[in-house]
Protein backbone atom coordinates (compact mmCIF):
# COMPACT_ATOMS: atom_id res chain seq x y z
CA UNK A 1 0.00 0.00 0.00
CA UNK A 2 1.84 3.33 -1.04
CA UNK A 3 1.64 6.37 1.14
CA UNK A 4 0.83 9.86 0.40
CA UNK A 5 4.72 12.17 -0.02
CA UNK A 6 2.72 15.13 1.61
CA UNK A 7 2.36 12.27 4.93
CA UNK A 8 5.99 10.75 4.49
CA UNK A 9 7.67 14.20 4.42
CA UNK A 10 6.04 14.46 8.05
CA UNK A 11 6.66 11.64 9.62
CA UNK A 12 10.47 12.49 8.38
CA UNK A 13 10.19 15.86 9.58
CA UNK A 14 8.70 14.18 12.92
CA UNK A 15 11.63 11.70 13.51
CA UNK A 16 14.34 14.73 12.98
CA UNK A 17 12.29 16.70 15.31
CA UNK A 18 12.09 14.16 17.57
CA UNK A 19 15.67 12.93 17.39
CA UNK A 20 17.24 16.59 17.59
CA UNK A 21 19.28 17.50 20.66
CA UNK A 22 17.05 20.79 22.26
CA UNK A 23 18.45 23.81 21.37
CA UNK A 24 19.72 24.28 25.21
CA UNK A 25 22.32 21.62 24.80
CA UNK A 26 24.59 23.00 22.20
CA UNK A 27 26.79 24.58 23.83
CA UNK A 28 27.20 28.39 23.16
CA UNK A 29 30.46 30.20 22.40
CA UNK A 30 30.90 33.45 24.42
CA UNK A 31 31.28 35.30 27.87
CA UNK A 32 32.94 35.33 30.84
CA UNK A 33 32.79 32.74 33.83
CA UNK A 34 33.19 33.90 37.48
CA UNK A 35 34.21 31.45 39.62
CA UNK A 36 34.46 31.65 43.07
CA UNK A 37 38.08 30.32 44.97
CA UNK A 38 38.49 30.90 48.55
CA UNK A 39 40.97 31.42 50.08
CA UNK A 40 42.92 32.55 47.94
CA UNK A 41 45.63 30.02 46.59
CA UNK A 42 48.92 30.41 47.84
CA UNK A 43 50.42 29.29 44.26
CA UNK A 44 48.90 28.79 40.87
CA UNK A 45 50.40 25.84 40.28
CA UNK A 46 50.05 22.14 41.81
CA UNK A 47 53.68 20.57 40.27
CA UNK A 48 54.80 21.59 44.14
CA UNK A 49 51.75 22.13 46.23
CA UNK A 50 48.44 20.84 47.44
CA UNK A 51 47.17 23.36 49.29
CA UNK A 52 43.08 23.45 48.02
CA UNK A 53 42.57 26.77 46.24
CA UNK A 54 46.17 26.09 44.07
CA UNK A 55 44.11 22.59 43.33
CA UNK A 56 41.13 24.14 41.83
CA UNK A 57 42.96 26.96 39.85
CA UNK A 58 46.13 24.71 38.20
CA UNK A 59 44.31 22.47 36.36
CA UNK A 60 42.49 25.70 34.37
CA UNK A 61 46.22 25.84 32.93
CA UNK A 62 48.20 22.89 33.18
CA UNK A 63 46.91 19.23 32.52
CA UNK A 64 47.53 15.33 33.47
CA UNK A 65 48.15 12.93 31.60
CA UNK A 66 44.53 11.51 32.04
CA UNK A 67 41.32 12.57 33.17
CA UNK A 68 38.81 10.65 35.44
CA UNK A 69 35.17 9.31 35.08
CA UNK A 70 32.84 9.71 37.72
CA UNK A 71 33.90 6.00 38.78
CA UNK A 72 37.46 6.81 38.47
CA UNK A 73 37.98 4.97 35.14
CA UNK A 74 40.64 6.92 33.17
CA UNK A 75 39.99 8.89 30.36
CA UNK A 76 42.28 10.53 27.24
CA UNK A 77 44.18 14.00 28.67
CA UNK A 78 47.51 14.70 27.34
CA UNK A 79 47.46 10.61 26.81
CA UNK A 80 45.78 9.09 24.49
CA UNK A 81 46.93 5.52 25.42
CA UNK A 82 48.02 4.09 28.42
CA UNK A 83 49.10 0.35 28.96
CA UNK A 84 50.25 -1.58 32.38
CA UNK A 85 52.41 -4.47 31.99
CA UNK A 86 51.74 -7.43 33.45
CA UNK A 87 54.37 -7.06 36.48
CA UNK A 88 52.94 -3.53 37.01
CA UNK A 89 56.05 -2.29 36.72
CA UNK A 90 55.88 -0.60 33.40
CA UNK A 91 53.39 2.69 32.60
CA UNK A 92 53.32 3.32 28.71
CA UNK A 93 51.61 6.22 27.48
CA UNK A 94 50.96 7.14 23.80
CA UNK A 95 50.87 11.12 23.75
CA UNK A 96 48.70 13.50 22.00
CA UNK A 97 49.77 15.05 18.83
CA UNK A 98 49.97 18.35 18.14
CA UNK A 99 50.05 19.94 21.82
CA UNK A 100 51.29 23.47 22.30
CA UNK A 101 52.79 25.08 25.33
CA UNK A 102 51.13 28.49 25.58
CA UNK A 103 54.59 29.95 24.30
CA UNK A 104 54.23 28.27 21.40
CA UNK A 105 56.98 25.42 21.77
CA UNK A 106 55.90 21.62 21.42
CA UNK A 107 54.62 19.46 23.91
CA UNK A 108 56.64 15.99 24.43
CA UNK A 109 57.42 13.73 26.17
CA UNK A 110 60.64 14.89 27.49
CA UNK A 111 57.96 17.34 29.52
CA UNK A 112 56.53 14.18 31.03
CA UNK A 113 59.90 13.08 31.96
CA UNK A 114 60.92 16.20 33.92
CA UNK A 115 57.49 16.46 35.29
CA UNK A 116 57.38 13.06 37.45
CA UNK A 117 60.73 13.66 38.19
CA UNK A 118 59.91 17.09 40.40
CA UNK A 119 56.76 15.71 41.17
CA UNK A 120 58.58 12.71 43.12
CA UNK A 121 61.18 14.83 44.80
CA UNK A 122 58.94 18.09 45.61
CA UNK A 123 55.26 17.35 45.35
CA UNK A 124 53.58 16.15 49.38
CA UNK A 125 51.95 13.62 47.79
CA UNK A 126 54.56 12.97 44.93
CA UNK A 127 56.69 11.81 47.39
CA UNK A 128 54.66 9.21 48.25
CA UNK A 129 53.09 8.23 44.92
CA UNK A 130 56.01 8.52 42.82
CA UNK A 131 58.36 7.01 45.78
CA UNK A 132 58.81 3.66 42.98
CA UNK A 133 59.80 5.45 39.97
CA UNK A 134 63.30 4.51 38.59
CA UNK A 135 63.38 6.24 35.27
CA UNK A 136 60.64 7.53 32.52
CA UNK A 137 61.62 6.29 29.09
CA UNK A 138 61.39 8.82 26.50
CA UNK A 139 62.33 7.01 22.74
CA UNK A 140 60.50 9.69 20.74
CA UNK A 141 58.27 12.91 21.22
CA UNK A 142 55.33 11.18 21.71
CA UNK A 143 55.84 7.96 23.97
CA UNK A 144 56.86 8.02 27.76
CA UNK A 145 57.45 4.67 29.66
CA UNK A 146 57.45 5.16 33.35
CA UNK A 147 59.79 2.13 34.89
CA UNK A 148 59.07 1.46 38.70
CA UNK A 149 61.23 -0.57 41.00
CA UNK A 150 58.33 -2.50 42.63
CA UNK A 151 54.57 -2.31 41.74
CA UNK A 152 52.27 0.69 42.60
CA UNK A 153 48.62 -0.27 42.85
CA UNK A 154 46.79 3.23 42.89
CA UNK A 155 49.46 4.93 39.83
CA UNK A 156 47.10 4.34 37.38
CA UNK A 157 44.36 6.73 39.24
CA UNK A 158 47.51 9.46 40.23
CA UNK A 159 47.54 11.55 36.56
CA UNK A 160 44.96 14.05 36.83
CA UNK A 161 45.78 17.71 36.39
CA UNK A 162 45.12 18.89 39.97
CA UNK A 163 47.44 16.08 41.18
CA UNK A 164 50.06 16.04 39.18
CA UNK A 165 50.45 18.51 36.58
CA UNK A 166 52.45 18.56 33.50
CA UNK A 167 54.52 21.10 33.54
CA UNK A 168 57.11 22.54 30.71
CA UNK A 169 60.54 21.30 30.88
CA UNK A 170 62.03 24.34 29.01
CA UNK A 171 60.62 26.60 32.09
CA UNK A 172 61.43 24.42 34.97
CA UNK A 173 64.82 23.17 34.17
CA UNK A 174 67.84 24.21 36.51
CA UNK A 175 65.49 25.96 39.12
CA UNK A 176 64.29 25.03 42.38
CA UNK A 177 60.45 23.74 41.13
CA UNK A 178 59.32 25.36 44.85
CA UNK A 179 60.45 28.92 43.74
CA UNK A 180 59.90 29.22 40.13
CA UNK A 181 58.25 32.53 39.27
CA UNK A 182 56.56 30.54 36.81
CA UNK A 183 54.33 28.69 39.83
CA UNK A 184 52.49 31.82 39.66
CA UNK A 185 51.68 32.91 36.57
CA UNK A 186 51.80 29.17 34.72
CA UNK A 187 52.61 28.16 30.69
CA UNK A 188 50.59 24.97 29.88
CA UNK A 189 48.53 22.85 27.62
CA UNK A 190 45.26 23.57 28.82
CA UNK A 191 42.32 25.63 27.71
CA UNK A 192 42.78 28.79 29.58
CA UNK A 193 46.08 31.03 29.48
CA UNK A 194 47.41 33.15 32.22
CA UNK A 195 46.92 36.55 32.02
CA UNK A 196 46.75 38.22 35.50
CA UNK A 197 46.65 37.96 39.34
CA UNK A 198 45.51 40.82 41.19
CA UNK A 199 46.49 39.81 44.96
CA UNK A 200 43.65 39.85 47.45
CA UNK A 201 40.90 40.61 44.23
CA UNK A 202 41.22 37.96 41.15
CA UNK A 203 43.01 35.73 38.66
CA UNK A 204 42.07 36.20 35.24
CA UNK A 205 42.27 33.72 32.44
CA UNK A 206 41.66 34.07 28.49
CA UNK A 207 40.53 31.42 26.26
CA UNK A 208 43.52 30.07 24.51
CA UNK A 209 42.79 30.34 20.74
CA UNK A 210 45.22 27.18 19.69
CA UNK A 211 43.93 24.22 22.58
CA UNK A 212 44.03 21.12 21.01
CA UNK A 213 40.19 19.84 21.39
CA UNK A 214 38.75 22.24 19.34
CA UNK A 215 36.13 24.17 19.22
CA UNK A 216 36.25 24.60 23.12
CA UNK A 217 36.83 26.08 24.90
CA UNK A 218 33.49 27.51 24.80
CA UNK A 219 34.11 30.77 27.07
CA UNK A 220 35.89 33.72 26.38
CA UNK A 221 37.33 34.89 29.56
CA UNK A 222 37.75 32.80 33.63
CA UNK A 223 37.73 35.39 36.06
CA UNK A 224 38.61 33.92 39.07
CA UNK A 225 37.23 35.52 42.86
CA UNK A 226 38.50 35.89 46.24
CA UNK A 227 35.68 36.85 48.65
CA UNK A 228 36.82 36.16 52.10
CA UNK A 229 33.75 36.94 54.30
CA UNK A 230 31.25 33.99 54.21
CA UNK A 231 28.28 36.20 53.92
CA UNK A 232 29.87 38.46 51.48
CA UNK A 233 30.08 34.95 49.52
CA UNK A 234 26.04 33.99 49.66
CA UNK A 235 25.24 37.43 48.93
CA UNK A 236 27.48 37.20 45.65
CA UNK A 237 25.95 33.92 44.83
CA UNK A 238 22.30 35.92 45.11
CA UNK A 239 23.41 39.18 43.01
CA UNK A 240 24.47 36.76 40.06
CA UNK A 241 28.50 38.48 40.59
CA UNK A 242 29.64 35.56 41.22
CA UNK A 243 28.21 31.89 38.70
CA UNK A 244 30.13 28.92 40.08
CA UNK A 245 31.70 27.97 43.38
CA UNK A 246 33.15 24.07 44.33
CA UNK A 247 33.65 22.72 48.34
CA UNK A 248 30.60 24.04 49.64
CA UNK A 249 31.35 28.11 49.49
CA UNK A 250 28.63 29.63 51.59
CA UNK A 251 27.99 29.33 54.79
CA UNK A 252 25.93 26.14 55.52
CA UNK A 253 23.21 28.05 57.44
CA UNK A 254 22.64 29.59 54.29
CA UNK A 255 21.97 26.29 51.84
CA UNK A 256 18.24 25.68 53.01
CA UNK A 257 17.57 29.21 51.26
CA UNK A 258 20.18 28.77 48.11
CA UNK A 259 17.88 25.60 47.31
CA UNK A 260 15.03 27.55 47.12
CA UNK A 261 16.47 30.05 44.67
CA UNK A 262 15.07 29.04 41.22
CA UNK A 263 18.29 30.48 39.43
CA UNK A 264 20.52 28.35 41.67
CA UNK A 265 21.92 25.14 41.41
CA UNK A 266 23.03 22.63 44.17
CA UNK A 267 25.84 19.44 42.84
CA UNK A 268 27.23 17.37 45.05
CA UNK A 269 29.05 14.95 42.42
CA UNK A 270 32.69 15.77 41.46
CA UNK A 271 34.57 14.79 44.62
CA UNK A 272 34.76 11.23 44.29
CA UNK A 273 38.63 12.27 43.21
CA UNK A 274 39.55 13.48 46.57
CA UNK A 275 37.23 12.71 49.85
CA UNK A 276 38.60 14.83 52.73
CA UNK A 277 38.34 14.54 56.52
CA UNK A 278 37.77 17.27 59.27
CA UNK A 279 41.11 16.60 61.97
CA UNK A 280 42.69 18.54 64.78
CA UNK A 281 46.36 18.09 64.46
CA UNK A 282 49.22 18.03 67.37
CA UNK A 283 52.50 19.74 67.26
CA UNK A 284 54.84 16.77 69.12
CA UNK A 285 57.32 19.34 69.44
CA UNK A 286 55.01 21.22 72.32
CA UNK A 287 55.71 19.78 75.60
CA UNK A 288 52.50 19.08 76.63
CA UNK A 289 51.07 17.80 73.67
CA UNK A 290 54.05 14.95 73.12
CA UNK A 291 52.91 13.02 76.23
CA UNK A 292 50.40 10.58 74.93
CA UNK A 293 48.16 11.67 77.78
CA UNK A 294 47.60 14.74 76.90
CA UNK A 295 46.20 13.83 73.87
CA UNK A 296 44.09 11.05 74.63
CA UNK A 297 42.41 13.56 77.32
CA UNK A 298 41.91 16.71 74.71
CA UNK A 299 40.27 13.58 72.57
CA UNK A 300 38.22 12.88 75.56
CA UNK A 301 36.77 16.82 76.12
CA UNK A 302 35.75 16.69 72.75
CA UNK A 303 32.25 16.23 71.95
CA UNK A 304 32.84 15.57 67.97
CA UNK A 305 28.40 15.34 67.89
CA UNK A 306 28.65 18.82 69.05
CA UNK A 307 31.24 19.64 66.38
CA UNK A 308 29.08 18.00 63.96
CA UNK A 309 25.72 19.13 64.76
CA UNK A 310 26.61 22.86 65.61
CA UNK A 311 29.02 23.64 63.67
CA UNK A 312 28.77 21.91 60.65
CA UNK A 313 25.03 21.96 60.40
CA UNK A 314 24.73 18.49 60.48
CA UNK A 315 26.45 17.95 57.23
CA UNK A 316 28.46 15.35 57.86
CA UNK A 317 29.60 11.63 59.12
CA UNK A 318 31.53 10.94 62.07
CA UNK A 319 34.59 8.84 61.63
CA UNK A 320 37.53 8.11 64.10
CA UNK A 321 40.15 6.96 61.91
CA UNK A 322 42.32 9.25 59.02
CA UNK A 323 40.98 7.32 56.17
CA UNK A 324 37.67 8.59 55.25
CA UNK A 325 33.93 6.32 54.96
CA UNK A 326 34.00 7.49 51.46
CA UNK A 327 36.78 4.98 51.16
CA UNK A 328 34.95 1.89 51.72
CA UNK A 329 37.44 -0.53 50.43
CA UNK A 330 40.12 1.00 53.00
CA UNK A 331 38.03 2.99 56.22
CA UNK A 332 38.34 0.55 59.13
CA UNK A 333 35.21 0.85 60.66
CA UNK A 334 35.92 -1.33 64.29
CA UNK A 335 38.86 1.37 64.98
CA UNK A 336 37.27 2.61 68.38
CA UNK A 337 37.05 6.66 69.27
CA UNK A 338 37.46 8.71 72.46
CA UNK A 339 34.20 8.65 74.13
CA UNK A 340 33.06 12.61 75.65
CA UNK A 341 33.94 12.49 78.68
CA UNK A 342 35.74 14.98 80.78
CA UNK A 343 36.38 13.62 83.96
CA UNK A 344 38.41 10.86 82.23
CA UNK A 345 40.10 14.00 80.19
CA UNK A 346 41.05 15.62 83.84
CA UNK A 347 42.21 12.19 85.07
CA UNK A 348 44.42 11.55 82.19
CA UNK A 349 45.79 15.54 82.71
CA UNK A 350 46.38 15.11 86.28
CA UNK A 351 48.09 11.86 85.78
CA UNK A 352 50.37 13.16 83.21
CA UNK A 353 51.54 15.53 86.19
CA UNK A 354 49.47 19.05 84.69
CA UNK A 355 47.42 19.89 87.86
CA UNK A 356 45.56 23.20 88.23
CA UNK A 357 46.89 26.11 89.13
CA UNK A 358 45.08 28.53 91.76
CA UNK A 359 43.40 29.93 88.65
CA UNK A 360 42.04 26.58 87.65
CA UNK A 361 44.71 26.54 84.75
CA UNK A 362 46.99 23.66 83.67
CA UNK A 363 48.61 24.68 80.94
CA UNK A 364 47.92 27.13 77.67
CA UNK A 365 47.96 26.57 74.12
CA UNK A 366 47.73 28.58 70.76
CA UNK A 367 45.31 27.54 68.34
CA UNK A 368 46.06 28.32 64.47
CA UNK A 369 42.76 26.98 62.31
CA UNK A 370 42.79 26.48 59.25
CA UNK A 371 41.27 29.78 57.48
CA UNK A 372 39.37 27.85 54.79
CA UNK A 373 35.75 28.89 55.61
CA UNK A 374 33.59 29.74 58.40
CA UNK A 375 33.90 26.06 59.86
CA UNK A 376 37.36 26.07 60.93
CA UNK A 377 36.87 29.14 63.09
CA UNK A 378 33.75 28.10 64.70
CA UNK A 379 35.48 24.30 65.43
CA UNK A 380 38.14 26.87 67.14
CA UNK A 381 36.01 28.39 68.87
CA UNK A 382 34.23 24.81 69.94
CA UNK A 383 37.70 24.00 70.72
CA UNK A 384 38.75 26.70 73.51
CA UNK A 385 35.17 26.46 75.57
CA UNK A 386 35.46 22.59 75.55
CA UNK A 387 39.28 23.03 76.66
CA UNK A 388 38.67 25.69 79.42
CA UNK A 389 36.02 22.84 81.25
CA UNK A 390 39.03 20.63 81.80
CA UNK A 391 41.69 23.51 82.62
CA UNK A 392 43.91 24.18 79.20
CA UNK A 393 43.41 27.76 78.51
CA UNK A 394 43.29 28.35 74.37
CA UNK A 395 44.45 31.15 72.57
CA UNK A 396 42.84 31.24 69.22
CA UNK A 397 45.23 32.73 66.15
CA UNK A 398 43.90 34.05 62.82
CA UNK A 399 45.77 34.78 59.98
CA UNK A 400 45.78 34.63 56.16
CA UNK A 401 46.17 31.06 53.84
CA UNK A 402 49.93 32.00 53.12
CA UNK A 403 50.77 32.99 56.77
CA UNK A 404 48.90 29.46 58.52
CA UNK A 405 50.87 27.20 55.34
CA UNK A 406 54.02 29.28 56.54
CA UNK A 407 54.11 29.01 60.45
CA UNK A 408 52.53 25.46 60.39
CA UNK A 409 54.96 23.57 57.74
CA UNK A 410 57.82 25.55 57.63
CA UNK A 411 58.31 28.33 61.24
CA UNK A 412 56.45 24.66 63.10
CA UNK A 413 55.30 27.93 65.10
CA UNK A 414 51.72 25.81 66.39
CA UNK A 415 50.90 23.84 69.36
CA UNK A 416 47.84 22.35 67.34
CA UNK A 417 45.54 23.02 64.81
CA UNK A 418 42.37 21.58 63.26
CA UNK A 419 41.91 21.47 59.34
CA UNK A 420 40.90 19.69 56.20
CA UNK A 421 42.59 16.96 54.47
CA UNK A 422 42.07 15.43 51.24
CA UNK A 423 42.32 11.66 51.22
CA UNK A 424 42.62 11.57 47.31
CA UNK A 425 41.29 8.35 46.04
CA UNK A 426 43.96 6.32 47.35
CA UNK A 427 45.26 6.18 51.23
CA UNK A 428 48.78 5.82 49.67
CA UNK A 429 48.69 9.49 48.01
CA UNK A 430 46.37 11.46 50.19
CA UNK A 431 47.08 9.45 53.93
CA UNK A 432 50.22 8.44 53.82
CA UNK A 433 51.80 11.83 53.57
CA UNK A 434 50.23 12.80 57.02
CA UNK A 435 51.74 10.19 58.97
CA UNK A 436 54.80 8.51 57.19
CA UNK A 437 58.09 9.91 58.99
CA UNK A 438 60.05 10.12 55.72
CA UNK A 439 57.33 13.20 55.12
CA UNK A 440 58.42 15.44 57.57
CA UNK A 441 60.30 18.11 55.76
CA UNK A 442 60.41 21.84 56.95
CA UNK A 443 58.73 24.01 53.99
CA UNK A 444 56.25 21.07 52.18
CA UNK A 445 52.88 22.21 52.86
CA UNK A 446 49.90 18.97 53.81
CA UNK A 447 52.82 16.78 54.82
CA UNK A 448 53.80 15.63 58.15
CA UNK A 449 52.43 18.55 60.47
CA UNK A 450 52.31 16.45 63.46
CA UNK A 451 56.13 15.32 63.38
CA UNK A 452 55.58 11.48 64.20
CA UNK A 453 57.71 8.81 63.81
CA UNK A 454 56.59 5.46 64.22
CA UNK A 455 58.13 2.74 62.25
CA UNK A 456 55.66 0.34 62.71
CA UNK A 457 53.16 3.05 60.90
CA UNK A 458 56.26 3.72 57.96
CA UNK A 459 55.90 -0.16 57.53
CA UNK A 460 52.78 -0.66 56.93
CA UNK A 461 52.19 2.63 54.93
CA UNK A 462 55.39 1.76 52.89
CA UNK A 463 54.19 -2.55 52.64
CA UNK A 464 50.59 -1.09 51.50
CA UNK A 465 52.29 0.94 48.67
CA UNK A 466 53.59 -2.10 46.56
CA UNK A 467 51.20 -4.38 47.70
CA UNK A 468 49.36 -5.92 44.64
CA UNK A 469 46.71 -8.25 47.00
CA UNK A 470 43.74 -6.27 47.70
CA UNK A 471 42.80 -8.41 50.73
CA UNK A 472 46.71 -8.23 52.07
CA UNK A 473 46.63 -3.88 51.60
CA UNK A 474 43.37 -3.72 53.18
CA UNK A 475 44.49 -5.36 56.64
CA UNK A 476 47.78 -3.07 56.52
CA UNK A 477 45.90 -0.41 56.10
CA UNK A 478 43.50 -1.65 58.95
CA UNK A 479 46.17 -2.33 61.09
CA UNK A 480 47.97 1.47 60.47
CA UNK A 481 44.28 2.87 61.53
CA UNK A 482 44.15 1.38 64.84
CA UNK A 483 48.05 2.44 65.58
CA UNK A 484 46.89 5.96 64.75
CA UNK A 485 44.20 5.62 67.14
CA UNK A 486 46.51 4.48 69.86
CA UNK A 487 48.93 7.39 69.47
CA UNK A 488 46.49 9.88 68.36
CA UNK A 489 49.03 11.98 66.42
CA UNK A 490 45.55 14.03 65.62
CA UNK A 491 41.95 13.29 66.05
CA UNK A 492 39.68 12.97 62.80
CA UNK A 493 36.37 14.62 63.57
CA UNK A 494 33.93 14.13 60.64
CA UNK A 495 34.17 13.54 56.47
CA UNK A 496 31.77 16.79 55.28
CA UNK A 497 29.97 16.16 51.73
CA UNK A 498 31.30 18.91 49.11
CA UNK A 499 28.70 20.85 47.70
CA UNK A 500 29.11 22.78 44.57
CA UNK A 501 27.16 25.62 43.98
CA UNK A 502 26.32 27.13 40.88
CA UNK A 503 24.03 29.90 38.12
CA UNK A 504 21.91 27.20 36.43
CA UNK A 505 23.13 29.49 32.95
CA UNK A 506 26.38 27.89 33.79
CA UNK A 507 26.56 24.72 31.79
CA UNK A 508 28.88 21.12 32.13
CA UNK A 509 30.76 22.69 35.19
CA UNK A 510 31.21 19.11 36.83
CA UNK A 511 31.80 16.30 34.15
CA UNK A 512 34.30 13.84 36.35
CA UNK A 513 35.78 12.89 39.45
CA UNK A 514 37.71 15.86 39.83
CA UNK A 515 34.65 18.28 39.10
CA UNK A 516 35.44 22.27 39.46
CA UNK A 517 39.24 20.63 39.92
CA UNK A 518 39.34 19.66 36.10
CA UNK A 519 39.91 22.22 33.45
CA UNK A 520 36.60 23.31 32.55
CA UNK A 521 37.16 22.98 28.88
CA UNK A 522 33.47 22.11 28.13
CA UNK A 523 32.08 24.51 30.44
CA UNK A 524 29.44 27.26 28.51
CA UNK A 525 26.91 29.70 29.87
CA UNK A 526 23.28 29.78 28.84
CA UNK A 527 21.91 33.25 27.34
């Protein structure tokens, strides 16, 4: 039976209709981004550093090797083949053609090579993750072998931009990778150039016209924000000055009324990359807080529910050991906490030989919190009222990002602080750097604050990094939890979910694992 044309031309017409991405997905070329970063990063590049803001501002510039899907299952970066060999000893990457370094000069994969080799002498977690690497093969431009002395379970997962960057050889080589001028205003691969950092105000970045996965990027201009005051930050979120913001940026009393905004957007995928724990951190250097004793009691006069409930809005999941419940196949979930309970804290304080004074006092401490948001101030000031009930008088100290980095990891001018710490998606590159004695170097920020040296805790950390039996790493792992719970080097208060907050004109902000971390390339705003 035939049909009539005038019928068959509209069912066609139907089908294309019907099989046509909306108009609102294409993605539209034009305009400027403002992103929110506070604090401000100390550096604007991650080939040396971890602190956070540097994190979410590198990877605009430089790139990884690979990139990460939601589930952490690599994806094409700089690489755009990767093989293991069968001893995992061997990393073989095929590199992208064509690559420019924004001063024009070719990418290769003698790059590659001088990367991993600062990354495994400077980087905190470098150290750590690289710790195996013998060599990296270079036999032409475009293929880079790294050669390990004994296997390295998690290296496959360690190449993203925000953890270890590719950076140029012709810029870095014959200078100390920690001072180079060009940390701060960065030549890579990626799709945004350097143009300017106003301290204290912004970081702007331009669309670079010659990025190898054409056509993005998509927007013209990143204009990167510093806004220190919390409410100052909500507000900016409301006026429409500000589109995009990663790590929860507001305050959280202020969430419940974001949601209701129709023009705002609330993510909380993108993190999967880098799960972080809440911790208060000892200085073993003070000479109260290297008695064991002492610790175990400030553990004791903490109630972490109060922490949790009050200061964190309830956001949040307890946890007593460093490894965070995000990290199922590692978090030890038998390691037993300090109970709240103060007159055990004041037995364990009198014991250790700190009685009162007439004034009730046993002893005083500085506090330095981390100044990363509103939460690290108000755990502060949790910290001194709970302290004062059991007689240890706290002083809390406030300073800038550059200034706490500086007197913590390099002056070790702190009795103790509390702060954030990413576990990455491996205890190997985001624990072991916290507690492995071979990490305590003056001047290498998110290291070793603490200063302990166990070497039953660098055994196990340094058995679980080689160890290719799943079963075998999980019980070292287990095993270096409940040590850290004996010796309570610090005290892990909560993991908090990320939030990222957003303009809903602002389009494919979080695509991976690494979310507002990655480099945005995709990312396009709505008219």
């Amino acid at each position: 039976m035939s049909r009539s044309p005038i019928l068959a031309g509209l069912a066609v017409a139907l089908l294309l209709a019907f099989c046509q991405t909306p108009a609102e997905a294409q993605p539209k070329r034009g305009g400027t981004l403002n992103m929110l970063v506070e604090p401000e990063p100390p550096a604007l590049s991650t080939i040396a550093h971890t602190a956070g803001p540097s994190t979410k501002v590198s990877g605009k510039v430089l790139e990884g090797l690979l990139t990460y899907d939601y589930d952490l299952t690599p994806k094409p970066q700089l690489a755009t083949e990767w093989s293991v060999s069968e001893d995992g000893l061997r990393y073989s990457f095929k590199l992208r053609e064509g690559v420019l370094w924004h001063d024009g000069k070719p990418f290769t994969s003698a790059d590659v090579a001088a990367s991993i080799a600062i990354l495994k002498q400077y980087h905190p977690r470098g150290r750590g993750t690289f710790a195996n690497v013998v060599t990296v093969e270079t036999p032409d431009p475009l293929r880079a072998t790294i050669v390990l002395s004994k296997p390295a379970p998690y290296l496959i997962t360690a190449f993203a931009a925000s953890e270890s960057p590719i950076v140029p050889k012709h810029i870095y080589e014959g200078s100390d990778p920690t001072t180079n001028p060009k940390n701060n205003a960065p030549i890579g691969t990626g799709p945004y150039v350097f143009k300017e950092w106003v301290r204290g105000s912004h970081i702007i970045y331009e669309r670079n016209p010659n990025y190898w996965d054409k056509p993005k990027p998509y927007i013209d201009r990143l204009v990167v924000k510093f806004i220190p005051d919390a409410a100052a930050r909500a507000v900016a979120f409301d006026a429409g000055t500000v589109d995009l913001g990663g790590e929860t940026p507001v305050p959280l009393s202020e969430l419940e009324r974001l949601k209701q905004d129709p023009k705002i957007g609330i993510e909380d995928k993108g993190y999967s990359y880098s799960p972080s724990v809440q911790r208060i951190e000892f200085n073993f250097e003070n000479k109260y807080l290297k008695d064991m004793r002492v610790r175990r009691a400030i553990a004791h006069a903490i109630d972490r529910r109060v922490i949790l409930n009050t200061v964190w809005y309830g956001y949040g999941e307890l946890t007593n050991t460093p490894i965070s419940t995000r990290l199922t196949q590692f978090h030890d979930p038998s390691v037993k906490g300090y109970a709240f309970d103060p007159r055990k804290a004041e037995q364990l304080l009198d014991e250790a030989g700190f009685k009162r004074g007439a004034d009730g006092v046993r002893f005083r401490l500085t506090h330095d919190f981390l100044p990363y948001g509103d939460g690290f101030r108000r755990t502060a000031d949790y910290l001194r009222q709970a302290l004062a009930k059991v007689g240890i008088e706290v002083t809390i100290r406030s300073q800038d990002f550059a200034t706490y980095i500086k007197r913590v990891y390099t002056d070790r001018d702190f009795d103790f602080t509390n702060n954030s710490m990413g576990n990455t998606f491996d205890p190997t590159v985001g624990v072991q750097r916290l507690y492995w004695s071979k990490n305590f170097k003056k001047g290498v920020p998110f290291s070793n604050g603490s200063g302990i040296n166990n070497p039953e805790i660098d055994a196990l950390l340094e058995a679980a990094t080689v160890e290719t039996d799943p079963i075998k790493r999980k019980q070292e792992f287990a095993r270096f939890q409940q040590i850290i719970a004996e010796e309570i080097p610090s005290i892990t208060i909560l993991t908090v979910p990320n939030l990222t907050i957003y303009n809903r004109k602002v389009k494919d902000h979080t695509v991976g694992a690494d979310g507002l971390n990655g480099n945005l390339a995709g990312v396009w705003i709505s008219p």
